[in-house]
N, C-alpha and C. Protein backbone atom coordinates (compact mmCIF):
# COMPACT_ATOMS: atom_id res chain seq x y z
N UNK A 1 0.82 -1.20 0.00
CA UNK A 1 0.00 0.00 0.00
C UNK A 1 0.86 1.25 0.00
N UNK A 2 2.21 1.01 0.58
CA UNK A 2 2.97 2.56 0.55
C UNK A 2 3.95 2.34 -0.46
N UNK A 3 3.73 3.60 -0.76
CA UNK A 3 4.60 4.76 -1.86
C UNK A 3 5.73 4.63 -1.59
N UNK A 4 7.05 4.31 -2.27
CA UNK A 4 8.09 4.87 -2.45
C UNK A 4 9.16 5.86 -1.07
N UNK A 5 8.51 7.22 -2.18
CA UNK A 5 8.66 8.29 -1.53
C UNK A 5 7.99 8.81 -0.88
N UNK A 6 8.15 9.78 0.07
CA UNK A 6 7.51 11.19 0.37
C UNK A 6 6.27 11.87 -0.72
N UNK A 7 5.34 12.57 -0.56
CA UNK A 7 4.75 12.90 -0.74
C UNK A 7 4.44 14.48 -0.43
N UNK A 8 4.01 15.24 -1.14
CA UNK A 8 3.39 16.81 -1.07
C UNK A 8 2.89 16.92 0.16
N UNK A 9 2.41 17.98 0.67
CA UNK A 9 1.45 17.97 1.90
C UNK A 9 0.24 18.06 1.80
N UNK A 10 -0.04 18.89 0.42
CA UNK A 10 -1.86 18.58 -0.17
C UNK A 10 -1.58 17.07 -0.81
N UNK A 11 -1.67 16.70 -1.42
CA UNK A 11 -1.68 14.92 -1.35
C UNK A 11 -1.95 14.36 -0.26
N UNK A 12 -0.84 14.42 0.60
CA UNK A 12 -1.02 13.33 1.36
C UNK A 12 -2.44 13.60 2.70
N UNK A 13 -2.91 14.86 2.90
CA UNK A 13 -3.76 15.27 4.27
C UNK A 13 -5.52 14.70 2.95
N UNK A 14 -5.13 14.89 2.13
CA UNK A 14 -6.49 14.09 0.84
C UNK A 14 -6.07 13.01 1.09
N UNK A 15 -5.14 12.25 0.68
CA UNK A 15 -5.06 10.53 0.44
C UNK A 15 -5.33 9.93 2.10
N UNK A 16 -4.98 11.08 3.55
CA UNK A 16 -5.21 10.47 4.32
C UNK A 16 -6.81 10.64 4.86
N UNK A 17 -7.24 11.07 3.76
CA UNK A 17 -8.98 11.28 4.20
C UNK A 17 -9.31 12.65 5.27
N UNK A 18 -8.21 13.20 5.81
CA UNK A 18 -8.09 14.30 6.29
C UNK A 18 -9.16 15.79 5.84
N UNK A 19 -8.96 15.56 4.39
CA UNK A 19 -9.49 17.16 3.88
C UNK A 19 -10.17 16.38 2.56
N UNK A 20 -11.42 16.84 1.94
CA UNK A 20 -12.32 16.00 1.13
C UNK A 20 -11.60 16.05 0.55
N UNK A 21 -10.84 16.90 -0.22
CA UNK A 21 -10.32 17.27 -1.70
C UNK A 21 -8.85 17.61 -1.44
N UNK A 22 -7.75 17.42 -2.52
CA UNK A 22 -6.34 18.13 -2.73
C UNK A 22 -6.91 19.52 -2.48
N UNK A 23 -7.09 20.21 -2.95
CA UNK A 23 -7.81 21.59 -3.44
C UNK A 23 -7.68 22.27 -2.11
N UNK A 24 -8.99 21.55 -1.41
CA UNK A 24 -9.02 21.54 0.38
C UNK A 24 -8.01 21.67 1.22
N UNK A 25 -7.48 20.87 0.87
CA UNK A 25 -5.92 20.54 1.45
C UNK A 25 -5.58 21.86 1.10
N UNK A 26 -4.57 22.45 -0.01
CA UNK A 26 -3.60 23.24 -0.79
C UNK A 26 -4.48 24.59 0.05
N UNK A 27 -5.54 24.69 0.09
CA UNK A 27 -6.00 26.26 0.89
C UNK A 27 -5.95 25.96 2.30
N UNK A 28 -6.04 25.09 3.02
CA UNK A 28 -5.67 24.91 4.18
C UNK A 28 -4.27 25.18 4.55
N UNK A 29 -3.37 24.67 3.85
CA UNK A 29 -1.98 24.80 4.12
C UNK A 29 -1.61 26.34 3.32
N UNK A 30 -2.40 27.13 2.45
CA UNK A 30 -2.23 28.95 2.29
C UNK A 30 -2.67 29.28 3.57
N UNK A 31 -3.72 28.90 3.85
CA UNK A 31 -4.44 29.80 5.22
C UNK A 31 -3.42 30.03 6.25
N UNK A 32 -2.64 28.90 6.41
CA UNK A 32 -1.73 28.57 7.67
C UNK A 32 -2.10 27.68 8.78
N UNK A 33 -3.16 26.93 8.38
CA UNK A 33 -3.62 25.52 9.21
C UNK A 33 -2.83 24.51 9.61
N UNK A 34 -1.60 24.36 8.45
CA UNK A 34 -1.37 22.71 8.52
C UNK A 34 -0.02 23.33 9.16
N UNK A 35 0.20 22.54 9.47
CA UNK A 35 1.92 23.04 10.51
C UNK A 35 2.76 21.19 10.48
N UNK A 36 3.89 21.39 9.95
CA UNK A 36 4.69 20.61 9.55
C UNK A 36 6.01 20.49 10.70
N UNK A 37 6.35 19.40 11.26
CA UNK A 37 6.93 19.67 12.53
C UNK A 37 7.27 20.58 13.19
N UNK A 38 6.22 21.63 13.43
CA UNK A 38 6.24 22.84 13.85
C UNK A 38 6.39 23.83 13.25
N UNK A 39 6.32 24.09 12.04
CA UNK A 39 6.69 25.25 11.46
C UNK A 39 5.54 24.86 10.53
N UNK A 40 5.00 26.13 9.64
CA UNK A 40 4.05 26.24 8.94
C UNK A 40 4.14 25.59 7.25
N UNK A 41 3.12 24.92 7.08
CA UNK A 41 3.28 23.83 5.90
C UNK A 41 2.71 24.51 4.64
N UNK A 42 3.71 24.39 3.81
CA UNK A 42 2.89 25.03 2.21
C UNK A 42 2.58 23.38 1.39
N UNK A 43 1.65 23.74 0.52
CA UNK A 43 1.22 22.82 0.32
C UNK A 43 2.27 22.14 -0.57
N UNK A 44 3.64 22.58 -1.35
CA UNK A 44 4.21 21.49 -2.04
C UNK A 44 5.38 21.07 -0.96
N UNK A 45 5.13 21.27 -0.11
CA UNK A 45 6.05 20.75 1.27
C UNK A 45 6.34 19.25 0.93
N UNK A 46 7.02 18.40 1.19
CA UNK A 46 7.06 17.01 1.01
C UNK A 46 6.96 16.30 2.76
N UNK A 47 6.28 15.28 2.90
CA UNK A 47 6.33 14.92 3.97
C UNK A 47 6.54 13.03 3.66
N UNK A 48 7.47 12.75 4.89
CA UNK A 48 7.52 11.64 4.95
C UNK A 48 7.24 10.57 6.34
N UNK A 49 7.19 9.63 6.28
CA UNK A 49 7.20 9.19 7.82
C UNK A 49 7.83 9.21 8.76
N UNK A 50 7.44 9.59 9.91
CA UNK A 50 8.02 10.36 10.96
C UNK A 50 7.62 11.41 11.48
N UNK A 51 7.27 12.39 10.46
CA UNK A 51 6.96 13.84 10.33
C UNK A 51 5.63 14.13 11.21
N UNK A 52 5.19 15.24 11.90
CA UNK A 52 4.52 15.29 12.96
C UNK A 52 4.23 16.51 11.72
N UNK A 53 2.34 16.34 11.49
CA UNK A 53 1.79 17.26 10.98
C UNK A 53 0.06 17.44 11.94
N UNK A 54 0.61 19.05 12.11
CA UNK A 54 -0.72 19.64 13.01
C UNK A 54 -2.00 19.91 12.16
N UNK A 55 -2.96 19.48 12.00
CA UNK A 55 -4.06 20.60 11.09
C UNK A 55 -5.23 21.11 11.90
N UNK A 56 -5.07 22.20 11.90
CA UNK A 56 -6.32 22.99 12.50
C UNK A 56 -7.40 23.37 12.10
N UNK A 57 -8.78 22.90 12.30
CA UNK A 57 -10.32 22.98 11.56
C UNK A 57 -10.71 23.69 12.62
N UNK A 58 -11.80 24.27 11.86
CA UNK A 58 -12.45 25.09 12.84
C UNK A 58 -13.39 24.20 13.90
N UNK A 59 -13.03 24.44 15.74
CA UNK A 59 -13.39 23.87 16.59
C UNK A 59 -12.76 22.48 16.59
N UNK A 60 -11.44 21.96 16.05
CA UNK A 60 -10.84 21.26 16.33
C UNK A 60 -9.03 21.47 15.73
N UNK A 61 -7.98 20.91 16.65
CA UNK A 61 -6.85 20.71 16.17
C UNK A 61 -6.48 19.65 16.48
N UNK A 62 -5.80 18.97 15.62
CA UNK A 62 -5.86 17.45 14.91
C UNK A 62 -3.93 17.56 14.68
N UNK A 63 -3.70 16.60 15.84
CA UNK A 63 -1.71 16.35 15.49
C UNK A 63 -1.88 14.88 15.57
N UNK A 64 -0.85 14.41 14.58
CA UNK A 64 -0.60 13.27 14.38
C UNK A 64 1.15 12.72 13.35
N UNK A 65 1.36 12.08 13.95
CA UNK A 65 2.47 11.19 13.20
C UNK A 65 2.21 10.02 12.20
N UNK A 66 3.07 10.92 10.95
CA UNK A 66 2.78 10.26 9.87
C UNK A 66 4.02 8.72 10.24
N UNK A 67 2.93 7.31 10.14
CA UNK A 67 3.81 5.90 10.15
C UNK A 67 4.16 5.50 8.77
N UNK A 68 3.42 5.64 7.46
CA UNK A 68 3.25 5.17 6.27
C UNK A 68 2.92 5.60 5.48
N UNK A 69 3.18 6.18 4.54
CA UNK A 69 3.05 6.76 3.14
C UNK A 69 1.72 6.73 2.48
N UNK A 70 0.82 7.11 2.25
CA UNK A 70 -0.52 6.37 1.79
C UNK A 70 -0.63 5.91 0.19
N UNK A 71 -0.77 5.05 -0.43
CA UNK A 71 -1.12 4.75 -1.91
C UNK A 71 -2.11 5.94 -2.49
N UNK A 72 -2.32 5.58 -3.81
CA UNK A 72 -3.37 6.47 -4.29
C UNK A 72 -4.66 6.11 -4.21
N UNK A 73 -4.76 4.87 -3.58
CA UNK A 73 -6.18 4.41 -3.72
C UNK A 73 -6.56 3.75 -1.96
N UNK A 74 -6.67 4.34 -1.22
CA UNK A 74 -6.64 4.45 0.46
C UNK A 74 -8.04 4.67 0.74
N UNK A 75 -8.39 3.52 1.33
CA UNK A 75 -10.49 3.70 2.22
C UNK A 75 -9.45 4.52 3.34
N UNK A 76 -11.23 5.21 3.51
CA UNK A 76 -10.89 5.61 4.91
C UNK A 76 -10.43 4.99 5.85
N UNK A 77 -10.89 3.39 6.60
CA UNK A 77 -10.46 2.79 7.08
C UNK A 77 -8.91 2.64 7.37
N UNK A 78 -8.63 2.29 5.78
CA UNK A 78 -6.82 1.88 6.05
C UNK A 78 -6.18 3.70 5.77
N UNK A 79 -6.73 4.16 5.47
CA UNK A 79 -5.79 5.44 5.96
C UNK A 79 -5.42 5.78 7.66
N UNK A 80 -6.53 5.70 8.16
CA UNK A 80 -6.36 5.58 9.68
C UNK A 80 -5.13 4.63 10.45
N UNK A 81 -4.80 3.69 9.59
CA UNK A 81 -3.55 2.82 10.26
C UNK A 81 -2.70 3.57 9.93
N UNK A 82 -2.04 4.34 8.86
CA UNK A 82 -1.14 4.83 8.49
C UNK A 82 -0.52 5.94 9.62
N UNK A 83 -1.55 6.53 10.18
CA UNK A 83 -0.78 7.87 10.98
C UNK A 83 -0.98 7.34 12.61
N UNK A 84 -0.53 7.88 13.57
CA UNK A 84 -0.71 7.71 14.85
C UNK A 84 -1.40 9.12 15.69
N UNK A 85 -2.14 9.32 15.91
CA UNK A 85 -2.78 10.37 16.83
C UNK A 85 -2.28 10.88 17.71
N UNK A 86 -1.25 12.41 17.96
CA UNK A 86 -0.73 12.60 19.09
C UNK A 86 -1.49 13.29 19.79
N UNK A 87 -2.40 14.29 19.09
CA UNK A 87 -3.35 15.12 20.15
C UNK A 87 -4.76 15.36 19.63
N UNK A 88 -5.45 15.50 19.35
CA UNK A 88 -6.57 15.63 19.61
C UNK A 88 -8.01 16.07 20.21
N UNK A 89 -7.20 18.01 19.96
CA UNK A 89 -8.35 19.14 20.82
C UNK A 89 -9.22 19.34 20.07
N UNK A 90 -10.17 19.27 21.12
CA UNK A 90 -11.78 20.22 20.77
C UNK A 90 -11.70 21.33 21.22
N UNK A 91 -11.88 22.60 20.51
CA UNK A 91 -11.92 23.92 20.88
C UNK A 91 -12.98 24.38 20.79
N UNK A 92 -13.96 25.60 21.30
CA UNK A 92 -15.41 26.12 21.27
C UNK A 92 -16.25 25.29 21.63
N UNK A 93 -16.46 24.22 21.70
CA UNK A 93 -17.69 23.56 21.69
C UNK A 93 -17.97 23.86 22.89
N UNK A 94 -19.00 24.10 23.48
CA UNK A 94 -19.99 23.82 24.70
C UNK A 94 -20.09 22.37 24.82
N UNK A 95 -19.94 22.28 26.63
CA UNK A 95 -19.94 20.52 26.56
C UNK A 95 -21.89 19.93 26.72
């Protein structure tokens, strides 16, 4: 199932089911959402495994470690094995 190489940062936050669309992705990482081991991610950034990528949605920020490269053809399901979950805030919500 994994790629080679490294991968873009809009690619891979799409192939990991992250953001519906590349598209999605590539304005998320202009806005200044996606943060690439700490520093701010443009979307032809390359990321590989290891790499600790933050993405911030509105009323949530989402960190995780990339384990595996994703293919081009990834269910939601098996994208979820690929990364490891380091944090996982809910922001705004009323409980």
């Amino acid at each position: 199932m994994s790629e080679a190489g490294p991968l873009r940062a809009d690619v891979l936050l799409h192939r990991l089911c992250l953001t519906r669309s590349r598209s999605e992705a590539k304005t998320a990482c202009d806005a200044g959402a996606v943060s690439l081991d700490g520093r701010a991610a443009r979307a032809s950034d390359t990321i590989a495994p290891g790499a600790r990528v933050e993405v911030r949605y509105p009323g949530r920020t989402l960190e995780l470690e990339l384990l595996e490269t994703p293919g081009k053809s990834t269910s939601r399901r098996a994208a979820r094995e690929l990364y490891r979950i380091v944090r996982d805030e809910r922001t705004g919500i009323d409980p």
